[in-house]
Structure formats: C-alpha cells, structure tokens
N, C-alpha and C. Protein backbone atom coordinates (compact mmCIF):
# COMPACT_ATOMS: atom_id res chain seq x y z
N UNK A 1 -6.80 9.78 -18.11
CA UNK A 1 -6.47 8.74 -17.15
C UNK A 1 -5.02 8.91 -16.71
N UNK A 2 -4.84 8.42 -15.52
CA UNK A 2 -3.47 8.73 -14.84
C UNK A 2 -3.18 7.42 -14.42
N UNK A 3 -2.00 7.61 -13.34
CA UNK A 3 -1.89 6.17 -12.59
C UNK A 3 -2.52 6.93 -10.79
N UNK A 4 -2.96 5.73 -10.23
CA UNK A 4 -3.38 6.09 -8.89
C UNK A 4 -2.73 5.15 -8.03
N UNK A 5 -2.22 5.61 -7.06
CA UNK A 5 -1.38 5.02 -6.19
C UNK A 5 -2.12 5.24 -4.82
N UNK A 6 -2.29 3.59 -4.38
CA UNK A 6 -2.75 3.94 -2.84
C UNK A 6 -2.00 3.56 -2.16
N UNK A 7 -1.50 4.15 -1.05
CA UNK A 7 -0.38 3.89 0.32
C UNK A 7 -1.72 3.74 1.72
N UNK A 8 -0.64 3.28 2.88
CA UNK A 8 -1.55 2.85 4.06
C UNK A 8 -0.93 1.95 4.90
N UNK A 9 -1.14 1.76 5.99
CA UNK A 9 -0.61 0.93 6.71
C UNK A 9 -0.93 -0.76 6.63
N UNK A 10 -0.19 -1.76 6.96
CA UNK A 10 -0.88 -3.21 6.68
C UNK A 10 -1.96 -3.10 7.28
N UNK A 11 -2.99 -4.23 5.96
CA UNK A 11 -4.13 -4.17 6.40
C UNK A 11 -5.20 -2.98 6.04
N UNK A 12 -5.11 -2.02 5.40
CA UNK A 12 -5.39 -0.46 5.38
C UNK A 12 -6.58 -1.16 3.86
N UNK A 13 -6.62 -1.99 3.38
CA UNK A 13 -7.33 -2.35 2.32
C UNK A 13 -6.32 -2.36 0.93
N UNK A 14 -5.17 -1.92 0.85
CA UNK A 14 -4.50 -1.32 -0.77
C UNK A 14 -4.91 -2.39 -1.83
N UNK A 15 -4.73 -3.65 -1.22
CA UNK A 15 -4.66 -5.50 -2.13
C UNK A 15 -5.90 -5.85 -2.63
N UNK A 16 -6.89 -5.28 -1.61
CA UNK A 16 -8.32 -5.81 -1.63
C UNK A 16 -9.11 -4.74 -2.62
N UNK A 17 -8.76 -3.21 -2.30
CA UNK A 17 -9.59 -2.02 -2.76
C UNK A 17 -8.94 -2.07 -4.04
N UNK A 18 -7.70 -1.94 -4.26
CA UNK A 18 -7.12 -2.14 -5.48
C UNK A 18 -7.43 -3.06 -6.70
N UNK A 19 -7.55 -3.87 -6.60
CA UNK A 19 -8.15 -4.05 -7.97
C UNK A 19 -9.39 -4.11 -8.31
N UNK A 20 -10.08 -4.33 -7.30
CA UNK A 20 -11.73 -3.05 -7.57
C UNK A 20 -11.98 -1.45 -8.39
N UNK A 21 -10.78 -1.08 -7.74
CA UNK A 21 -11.03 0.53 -8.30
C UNK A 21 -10.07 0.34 -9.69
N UNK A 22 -9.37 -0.52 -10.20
CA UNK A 22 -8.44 -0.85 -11.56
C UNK A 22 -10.02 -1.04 -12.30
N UNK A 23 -10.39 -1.94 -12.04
CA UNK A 23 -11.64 -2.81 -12.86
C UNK A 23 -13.22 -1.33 -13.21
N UNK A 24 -13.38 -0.81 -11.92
CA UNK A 24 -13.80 0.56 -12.19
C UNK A 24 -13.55 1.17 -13.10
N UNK A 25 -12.15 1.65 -13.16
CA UNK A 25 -11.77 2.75 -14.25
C UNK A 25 -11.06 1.98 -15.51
N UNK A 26 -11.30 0.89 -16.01
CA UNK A 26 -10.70 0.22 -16.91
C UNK A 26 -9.07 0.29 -17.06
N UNK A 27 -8.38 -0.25 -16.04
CA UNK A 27 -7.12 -0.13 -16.16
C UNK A 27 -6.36 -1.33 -15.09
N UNK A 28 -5.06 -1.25 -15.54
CA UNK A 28 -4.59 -2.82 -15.04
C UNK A 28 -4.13 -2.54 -13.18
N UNK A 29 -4.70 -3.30 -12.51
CA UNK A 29 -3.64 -3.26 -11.19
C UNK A 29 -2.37 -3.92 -10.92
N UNK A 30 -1.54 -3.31 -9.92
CA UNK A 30 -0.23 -3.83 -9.75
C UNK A 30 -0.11 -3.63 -8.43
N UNK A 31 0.41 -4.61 -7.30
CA UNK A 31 0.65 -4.60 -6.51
C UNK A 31 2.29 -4.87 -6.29
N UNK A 32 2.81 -3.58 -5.79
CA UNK A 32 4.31 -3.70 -6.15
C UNK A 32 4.70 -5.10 -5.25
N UNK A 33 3.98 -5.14 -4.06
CA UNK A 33 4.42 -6.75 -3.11
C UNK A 33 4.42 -7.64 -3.96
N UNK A 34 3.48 -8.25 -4.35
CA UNK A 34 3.58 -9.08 -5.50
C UNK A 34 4.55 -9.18 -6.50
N UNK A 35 4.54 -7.92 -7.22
CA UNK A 35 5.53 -8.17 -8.46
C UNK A 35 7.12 -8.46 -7.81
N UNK A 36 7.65 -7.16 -6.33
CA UNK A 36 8.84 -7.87 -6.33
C UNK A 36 9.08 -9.35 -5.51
N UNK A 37 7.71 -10.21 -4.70
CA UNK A 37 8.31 -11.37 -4.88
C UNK A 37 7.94 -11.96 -5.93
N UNK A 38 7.81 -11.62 -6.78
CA UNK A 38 7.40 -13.01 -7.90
C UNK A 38 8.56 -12.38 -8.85
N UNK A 39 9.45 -11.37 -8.78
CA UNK A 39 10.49 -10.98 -9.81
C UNK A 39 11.74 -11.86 -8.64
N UNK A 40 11.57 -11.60 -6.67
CA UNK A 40 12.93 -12.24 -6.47
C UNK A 40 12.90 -13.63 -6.37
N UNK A 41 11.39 -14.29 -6.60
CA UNK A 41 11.43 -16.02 -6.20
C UNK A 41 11.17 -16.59 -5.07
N UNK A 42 10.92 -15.24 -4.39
CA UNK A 42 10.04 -15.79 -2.70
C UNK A 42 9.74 -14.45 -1.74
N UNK A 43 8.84 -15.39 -1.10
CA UNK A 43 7.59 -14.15 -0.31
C UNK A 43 8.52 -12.61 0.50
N UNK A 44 7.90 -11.94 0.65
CA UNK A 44 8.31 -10.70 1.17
C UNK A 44 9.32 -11.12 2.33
N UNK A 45 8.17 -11.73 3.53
CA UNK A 45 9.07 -12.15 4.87
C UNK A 45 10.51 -12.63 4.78
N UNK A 46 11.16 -13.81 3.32
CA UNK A 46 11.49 -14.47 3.20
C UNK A 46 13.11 -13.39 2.57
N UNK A 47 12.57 -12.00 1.98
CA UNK A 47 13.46 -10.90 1.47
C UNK A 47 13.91 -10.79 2.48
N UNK A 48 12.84 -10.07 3.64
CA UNK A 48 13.58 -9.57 4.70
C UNK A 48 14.33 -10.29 5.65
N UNK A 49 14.24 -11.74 5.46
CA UNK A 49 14.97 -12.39 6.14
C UNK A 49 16.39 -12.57 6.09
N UNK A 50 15.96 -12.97 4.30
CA UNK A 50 17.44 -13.81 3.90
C UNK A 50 18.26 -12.08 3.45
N UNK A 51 17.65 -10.95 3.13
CA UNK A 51 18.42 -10.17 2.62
C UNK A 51 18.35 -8.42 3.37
N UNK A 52 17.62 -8.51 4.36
CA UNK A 52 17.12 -7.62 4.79
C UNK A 52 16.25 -6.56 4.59
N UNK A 53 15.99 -5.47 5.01
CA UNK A 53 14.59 -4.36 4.73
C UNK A 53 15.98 -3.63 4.01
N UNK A 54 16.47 -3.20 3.99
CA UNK A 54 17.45 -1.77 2.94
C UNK A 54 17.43 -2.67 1.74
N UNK A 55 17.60 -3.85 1.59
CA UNK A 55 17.69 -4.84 0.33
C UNK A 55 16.49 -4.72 -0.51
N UNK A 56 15.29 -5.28 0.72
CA UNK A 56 13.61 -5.16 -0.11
C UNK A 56 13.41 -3.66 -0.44
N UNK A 57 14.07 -2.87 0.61
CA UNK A 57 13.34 -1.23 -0.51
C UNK A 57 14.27 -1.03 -1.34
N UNK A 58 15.12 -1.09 -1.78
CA UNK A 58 15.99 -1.01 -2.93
C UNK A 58 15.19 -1.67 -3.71
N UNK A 59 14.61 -3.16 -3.72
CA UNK A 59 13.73 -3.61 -4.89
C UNK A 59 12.46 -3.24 -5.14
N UNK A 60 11.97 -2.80 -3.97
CA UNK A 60 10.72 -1.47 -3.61
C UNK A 60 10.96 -0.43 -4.80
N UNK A 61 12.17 0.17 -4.77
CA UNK A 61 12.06 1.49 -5.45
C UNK A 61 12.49 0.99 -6.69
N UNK A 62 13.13 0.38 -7.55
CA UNK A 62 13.17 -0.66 -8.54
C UNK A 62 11.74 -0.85 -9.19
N UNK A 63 11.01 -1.82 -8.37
CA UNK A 63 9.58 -2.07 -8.54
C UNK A 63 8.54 -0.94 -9.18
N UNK A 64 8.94 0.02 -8.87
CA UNK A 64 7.72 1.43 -8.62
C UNK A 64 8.46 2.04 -9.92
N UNK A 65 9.36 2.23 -10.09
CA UNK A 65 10.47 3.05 -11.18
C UNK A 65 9.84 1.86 -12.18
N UNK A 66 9.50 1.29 -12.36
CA UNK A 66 9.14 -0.05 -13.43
C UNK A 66 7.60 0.14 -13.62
N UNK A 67 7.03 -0.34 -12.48
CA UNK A 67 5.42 -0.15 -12.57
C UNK A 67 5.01 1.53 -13.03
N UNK A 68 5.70 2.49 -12.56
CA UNK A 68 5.28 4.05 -12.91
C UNK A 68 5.55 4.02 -14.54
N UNK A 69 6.17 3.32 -15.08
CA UNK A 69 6.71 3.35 -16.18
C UNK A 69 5.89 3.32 -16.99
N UNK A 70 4.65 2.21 -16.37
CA UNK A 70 3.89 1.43 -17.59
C UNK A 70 2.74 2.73 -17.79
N UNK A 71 2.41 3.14 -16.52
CA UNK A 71 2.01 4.39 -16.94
C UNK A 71 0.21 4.26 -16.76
N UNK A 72 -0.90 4.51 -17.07
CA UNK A 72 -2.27 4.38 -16.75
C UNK A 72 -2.03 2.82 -15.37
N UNK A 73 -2.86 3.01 -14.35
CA UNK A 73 -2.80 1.50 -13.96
C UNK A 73 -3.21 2.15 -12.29
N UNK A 74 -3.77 1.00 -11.93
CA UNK A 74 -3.88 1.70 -10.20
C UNK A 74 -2.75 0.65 -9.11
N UNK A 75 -1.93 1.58 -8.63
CA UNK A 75 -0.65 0.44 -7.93
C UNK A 75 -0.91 0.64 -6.18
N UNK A 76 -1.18 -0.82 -5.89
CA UNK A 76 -0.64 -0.71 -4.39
C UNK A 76 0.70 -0.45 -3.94
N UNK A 77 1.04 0.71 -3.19
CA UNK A 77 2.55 0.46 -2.91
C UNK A 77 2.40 -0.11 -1.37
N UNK A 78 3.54 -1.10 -1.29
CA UNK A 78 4.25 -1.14 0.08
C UNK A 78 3.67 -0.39 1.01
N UNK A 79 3.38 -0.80 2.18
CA UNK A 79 2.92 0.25 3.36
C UNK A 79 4.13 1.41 3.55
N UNK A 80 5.52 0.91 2.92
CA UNK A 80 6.47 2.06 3.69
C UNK A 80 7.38 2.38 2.24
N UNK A 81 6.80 2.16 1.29
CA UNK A 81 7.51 2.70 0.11
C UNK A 81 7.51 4.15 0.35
N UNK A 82 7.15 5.04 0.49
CA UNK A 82 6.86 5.98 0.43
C UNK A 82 8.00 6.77 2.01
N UNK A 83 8.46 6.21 1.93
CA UNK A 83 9.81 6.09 3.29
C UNK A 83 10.95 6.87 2.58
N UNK A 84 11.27 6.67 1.13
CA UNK A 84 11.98 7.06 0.43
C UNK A 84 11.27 8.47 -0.01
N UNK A 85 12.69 9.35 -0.29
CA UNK A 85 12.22 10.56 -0.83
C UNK A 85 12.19 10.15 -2.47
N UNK A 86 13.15 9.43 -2.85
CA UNK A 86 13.13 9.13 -4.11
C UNK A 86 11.46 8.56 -4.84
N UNK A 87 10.94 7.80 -4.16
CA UNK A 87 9.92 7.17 -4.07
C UNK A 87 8.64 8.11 -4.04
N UNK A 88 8.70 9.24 -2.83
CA UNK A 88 7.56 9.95 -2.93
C UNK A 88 8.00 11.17 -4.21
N UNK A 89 9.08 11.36 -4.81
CA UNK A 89 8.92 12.31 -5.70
C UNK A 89 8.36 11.21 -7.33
N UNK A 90 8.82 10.11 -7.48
CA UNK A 90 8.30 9.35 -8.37
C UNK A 90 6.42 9.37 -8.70
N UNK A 91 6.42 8.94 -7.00
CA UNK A 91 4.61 8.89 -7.11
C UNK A 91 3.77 10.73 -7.13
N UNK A 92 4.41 11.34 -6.23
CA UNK A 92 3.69 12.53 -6.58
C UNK A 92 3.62 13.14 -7.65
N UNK A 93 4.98 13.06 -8.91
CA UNK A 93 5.20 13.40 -10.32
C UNK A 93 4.20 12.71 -11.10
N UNK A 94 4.16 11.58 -11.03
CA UNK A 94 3.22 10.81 -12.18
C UNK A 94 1.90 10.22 -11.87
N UNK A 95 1.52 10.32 -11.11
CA UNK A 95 -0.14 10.29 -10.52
C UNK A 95 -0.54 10.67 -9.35
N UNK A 96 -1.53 10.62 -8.75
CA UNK A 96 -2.21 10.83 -7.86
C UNK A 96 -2.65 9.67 -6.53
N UNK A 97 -1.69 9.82 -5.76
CA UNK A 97 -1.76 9.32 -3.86
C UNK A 97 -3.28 9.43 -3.47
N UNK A 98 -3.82 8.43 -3.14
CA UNK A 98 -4.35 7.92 -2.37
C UNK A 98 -4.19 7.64 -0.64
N UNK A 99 -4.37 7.62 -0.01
CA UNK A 99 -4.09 7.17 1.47
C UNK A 99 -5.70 6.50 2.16
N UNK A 100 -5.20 5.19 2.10
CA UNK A 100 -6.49 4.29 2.55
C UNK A 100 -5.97 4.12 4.11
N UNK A 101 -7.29 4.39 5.06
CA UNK A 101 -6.96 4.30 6.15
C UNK A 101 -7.86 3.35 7.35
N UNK A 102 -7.82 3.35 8.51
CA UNK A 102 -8.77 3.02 9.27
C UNK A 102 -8.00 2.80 10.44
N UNK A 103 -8.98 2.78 11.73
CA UNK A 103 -8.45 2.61 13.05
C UNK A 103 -7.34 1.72 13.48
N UNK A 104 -6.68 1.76 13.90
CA UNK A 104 -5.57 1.16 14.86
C UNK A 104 -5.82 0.10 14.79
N UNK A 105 -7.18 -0.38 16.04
CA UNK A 105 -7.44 -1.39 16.60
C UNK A 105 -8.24 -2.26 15.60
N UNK A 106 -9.05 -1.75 14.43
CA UNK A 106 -9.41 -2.76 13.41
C UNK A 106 -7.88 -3.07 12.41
N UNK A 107 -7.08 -2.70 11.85
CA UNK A 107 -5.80 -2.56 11.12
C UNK A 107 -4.79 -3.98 11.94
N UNK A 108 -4.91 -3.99 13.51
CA UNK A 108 -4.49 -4.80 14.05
C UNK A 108 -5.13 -5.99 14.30
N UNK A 109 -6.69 -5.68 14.13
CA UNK A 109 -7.37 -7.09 13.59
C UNK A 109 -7.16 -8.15 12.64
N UNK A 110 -7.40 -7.03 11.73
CA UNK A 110 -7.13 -7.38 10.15
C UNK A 110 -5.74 -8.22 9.86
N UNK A 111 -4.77 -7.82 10.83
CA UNK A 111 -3.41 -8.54 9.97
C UNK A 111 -3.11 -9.55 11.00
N UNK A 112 -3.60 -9.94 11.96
CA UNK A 112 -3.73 -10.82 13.21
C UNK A 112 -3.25 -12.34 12.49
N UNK A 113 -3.95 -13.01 10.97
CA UNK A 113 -3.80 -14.14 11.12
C UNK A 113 -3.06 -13.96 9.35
N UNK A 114 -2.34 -12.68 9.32
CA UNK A 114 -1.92 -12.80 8.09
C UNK A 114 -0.24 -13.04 8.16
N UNK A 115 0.23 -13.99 6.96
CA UNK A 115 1.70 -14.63 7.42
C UNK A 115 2.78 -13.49 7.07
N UNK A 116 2.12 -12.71 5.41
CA UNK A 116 3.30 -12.03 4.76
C UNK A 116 3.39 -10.60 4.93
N UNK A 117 3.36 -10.71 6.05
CA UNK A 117 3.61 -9.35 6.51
C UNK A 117 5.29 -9.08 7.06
N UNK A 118 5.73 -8.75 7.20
CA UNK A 118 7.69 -8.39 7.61
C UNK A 118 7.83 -7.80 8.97
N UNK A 119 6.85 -6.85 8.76
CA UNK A 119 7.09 -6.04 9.84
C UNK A 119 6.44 -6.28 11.26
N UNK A 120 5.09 -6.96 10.81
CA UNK A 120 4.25 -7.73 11.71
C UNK A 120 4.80 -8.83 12.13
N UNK A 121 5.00 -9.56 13.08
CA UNK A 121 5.65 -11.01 13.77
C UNK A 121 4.32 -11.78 14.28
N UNK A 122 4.30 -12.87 13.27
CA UNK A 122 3.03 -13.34 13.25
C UNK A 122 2.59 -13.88 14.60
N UNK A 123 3.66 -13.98 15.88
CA UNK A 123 3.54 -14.50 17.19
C UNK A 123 2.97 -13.37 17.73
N UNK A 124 2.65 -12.08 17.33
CA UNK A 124 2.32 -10.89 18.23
C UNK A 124 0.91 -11.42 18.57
N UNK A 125 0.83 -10.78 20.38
CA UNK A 125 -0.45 -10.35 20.65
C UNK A 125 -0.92 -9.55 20.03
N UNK A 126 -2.40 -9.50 20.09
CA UNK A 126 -3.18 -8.11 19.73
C UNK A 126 -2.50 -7.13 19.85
N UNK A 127 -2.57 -6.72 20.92
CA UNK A 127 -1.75 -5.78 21.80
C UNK A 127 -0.70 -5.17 21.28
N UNK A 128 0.66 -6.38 21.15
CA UNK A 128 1.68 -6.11 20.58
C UNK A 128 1.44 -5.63 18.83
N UNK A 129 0.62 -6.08 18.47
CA UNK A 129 -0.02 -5.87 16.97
C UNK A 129 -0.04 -4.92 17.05
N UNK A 130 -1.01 -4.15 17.91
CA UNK A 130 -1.35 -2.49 17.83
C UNK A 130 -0.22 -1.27 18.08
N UNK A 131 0.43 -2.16 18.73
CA UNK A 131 1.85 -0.90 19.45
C UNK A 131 2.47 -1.39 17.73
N UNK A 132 3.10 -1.66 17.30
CA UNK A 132 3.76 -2.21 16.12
C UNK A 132 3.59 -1.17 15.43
N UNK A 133 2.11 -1.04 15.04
CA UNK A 133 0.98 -0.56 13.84
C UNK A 133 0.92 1.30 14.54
N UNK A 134 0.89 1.35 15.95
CA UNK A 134 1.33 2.51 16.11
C UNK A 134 2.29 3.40 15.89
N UNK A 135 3.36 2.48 16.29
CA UNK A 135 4.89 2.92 15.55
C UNK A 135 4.51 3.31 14.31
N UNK A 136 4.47 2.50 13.63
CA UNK A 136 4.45 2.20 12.36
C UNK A 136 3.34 3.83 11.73
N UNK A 137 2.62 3.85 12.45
CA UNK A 137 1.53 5.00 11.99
C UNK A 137 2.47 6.23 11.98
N UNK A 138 3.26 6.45 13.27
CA UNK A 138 3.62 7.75 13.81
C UNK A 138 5.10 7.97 12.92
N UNK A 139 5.92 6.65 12.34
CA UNK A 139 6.61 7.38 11.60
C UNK A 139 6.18 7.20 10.31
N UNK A 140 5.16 7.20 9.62
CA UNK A 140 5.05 7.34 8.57
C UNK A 140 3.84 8.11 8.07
N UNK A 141 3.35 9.38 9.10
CA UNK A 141 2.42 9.42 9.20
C UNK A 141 2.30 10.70 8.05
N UNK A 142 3.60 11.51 7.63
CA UNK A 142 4.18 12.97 7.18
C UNK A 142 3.80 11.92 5.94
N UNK A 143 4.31 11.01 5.71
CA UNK A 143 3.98 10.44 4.41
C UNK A 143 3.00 10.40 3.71
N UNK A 144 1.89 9.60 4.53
CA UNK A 144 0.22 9.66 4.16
C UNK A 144 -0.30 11.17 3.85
N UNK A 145 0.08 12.20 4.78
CA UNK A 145 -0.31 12.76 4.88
C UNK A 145 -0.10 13.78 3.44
N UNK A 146 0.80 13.62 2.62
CA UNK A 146 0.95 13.90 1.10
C UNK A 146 0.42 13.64 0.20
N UNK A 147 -1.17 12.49 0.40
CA UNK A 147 -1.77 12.05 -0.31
C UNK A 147 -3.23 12.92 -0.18
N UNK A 148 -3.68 13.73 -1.40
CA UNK A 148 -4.59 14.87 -0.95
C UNK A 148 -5.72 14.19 -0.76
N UNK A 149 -5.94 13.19 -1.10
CA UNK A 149 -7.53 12.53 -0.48
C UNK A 149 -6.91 11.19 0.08
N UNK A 150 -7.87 11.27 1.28
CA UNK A 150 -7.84 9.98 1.97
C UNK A 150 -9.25 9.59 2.07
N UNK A 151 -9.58 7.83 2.46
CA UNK A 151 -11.05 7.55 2.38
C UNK A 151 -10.58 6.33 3.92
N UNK A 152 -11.54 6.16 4.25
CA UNK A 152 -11.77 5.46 5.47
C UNK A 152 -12.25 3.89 4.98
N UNK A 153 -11.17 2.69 5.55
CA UNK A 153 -11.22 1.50 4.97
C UNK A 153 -12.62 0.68 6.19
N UNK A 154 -13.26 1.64 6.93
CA UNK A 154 -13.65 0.97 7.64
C UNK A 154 -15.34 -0.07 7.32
N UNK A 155 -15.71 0.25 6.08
CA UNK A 155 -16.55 -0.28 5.56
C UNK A 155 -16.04 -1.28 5.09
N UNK A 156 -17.82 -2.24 5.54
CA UNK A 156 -17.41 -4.07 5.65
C UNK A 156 -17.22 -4.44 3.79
N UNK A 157 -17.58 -3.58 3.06
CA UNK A 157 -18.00 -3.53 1.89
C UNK A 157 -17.16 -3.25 0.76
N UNK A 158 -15.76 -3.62 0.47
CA UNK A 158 -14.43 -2.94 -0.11
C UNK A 158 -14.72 -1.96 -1.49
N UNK A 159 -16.16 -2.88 -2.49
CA UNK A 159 -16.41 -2.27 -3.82
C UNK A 159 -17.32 -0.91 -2.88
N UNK A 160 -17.69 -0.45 -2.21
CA UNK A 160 -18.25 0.50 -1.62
C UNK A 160 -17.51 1.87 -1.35
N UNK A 161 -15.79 1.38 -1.21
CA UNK A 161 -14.98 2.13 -0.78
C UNK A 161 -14.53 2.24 -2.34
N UNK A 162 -14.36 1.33 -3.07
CA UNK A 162 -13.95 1.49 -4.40
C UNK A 162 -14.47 2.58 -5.15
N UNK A 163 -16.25 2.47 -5.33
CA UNK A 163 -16.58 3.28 -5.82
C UNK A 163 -16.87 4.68 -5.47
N UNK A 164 -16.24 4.82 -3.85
CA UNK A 164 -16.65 6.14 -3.55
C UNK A 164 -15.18 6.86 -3.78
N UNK A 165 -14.28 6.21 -3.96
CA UNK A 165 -12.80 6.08 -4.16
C UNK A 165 -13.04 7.10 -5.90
N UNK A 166 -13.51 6.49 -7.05
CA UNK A 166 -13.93 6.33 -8.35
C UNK A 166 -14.64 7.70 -8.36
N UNK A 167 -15.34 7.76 -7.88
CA UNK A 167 -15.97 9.24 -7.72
C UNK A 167 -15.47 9.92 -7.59
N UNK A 168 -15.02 10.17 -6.45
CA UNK A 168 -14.08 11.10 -6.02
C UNK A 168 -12.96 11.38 -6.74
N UNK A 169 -12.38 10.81 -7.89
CA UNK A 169 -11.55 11.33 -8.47
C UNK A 169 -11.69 11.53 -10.09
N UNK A 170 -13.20 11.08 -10.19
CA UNK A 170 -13.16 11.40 -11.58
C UNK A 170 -12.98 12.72 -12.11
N UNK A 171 -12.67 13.11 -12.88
CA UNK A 171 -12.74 13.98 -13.55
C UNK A 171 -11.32 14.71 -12.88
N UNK A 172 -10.39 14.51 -11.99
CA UNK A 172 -9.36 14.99 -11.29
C UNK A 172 -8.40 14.58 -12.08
N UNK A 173 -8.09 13.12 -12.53
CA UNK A 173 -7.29 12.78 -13.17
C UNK A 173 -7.43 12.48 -14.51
C-alpha cells in the first residue's frame, strides 16, 4: 500500500471520489482543503481573503509535507497544489498521482452553486465559470499531465469511478 493522491480541477470529483476509493482500499482519507481550514479556523475563501493565495499555498505545502508524512492514506490535493515544484516532487516521491477529470462545461456546472471555492466568484455566470475553469485548465494543465493515469469524472455514479479507480491500480502500488 502507498499513498494516492488525486489532483483536478474544482469540481473534478477529488472530495466526493476520495473517500470512496480510501474506504475501498482500507485506508484513511485526507482532504488537504479541509485539514488547512480546520488547522487556520476558517473556510478557504476566507484565507484567501484575509491573507491571500501565496499565504494559502504556503499552508498548502505545509499541509501535504504533514499529510505525506502519515504515509498509507488517499489525499485530495488542492486543485493547484501541484503549482509548486516543491509540491509535485513531494507527491511524485511518495505515491502515486491520480488526475480526475471531466469536461469544461460539466466542471462549470458542478461548482455553479458551490460557496468554497477561491478561485471561482460565486457571482459568475456560467459562462464566466467556464472561461475561469479554462484558464485554470490551460495553466495547470503540464501538471495533471504528470499523473500517469487519469479516469473521467463524468459518471453520474462516483463509487463507479472509485472502483474502476481501485482496479486500476491494484497491484501497482
């Protein structure tokens, strides 16, 4: 057993597929969003507000240097942890990348009525949702692309993606 790390854009499934595929392979999940607001005392949006994005990935890479630590476990990272070189040599050294994906225009569905997102502005049109999520694709795309399997989040069915997720890497790690 290893640790498995899935990256992806908001919305890409990491929160939802993630602790499905933990419970699969008998091992704990961690969602680094979670742990660093519940280590700084308030929601993500609320980092980037009061302290900015260079502030939250500093506690990003903090977070991951902590969670890699514990060692067996399946971790959602951050859609843009992986922004850092420090960050992608952490996750490629000690387990195995994941990259959960799916279309544009469902990805911009999906995060339409969600609050804790940073990068998303919960006033966006659709529209504006999708250009965002495009950006967002095109510079981080060298990133994903370091993760040797990717699976398609587009099934309505998340334990579906879990277990084809589970398969696919048994015996790899």
């Amino acid at each position: 057993m290893a640790i498995v790390y899935l990256c992806g854009l908001p919305g890409s499934g990491k929160s939802t597929i993630g602790p499905l595929l933990a419970k699969l392979r008998g091992q704990p999940f961690i969602d680094l969003d979670t742990m660093i607001a519940e280590r700084a005392g308030m929601d993500i949006p609320a980092i980037f507000r009061s302290m900015g994005e260079t502030k939250f990935r500093d506690f990003e890479s903090l977070a991951l240097v902590q969670a890699a630590s514990r060692g067996d476990s399946v971790i959602a990272l951050g859609g843009g942890a992986l922004e850092r070189e420090d960050n992608r040599d952490i996750v490629l050294a000690s387990g195995m990348l994941i990259h959960l994906e799916a279309p544009l225009a469902l990805l911009a569905a999906r995060t339409m009525n969600h609050v804790n997102r940073p990068l998303l502005d919960i006033n966006d049109s659709l529209s504006e949702r999708l250009a965002t999520l495009k950006a967002l694709n095109e510079r981080r795309r060298d990133q994903y692309e370091l993760a040797p399997l990717s699976f398609p989040t587009t099934d309505e069915d998340p334990m579906q993606t879990a277990l084809m997720i589970f398969e696919a890497i048994d015996g790899l790690i």
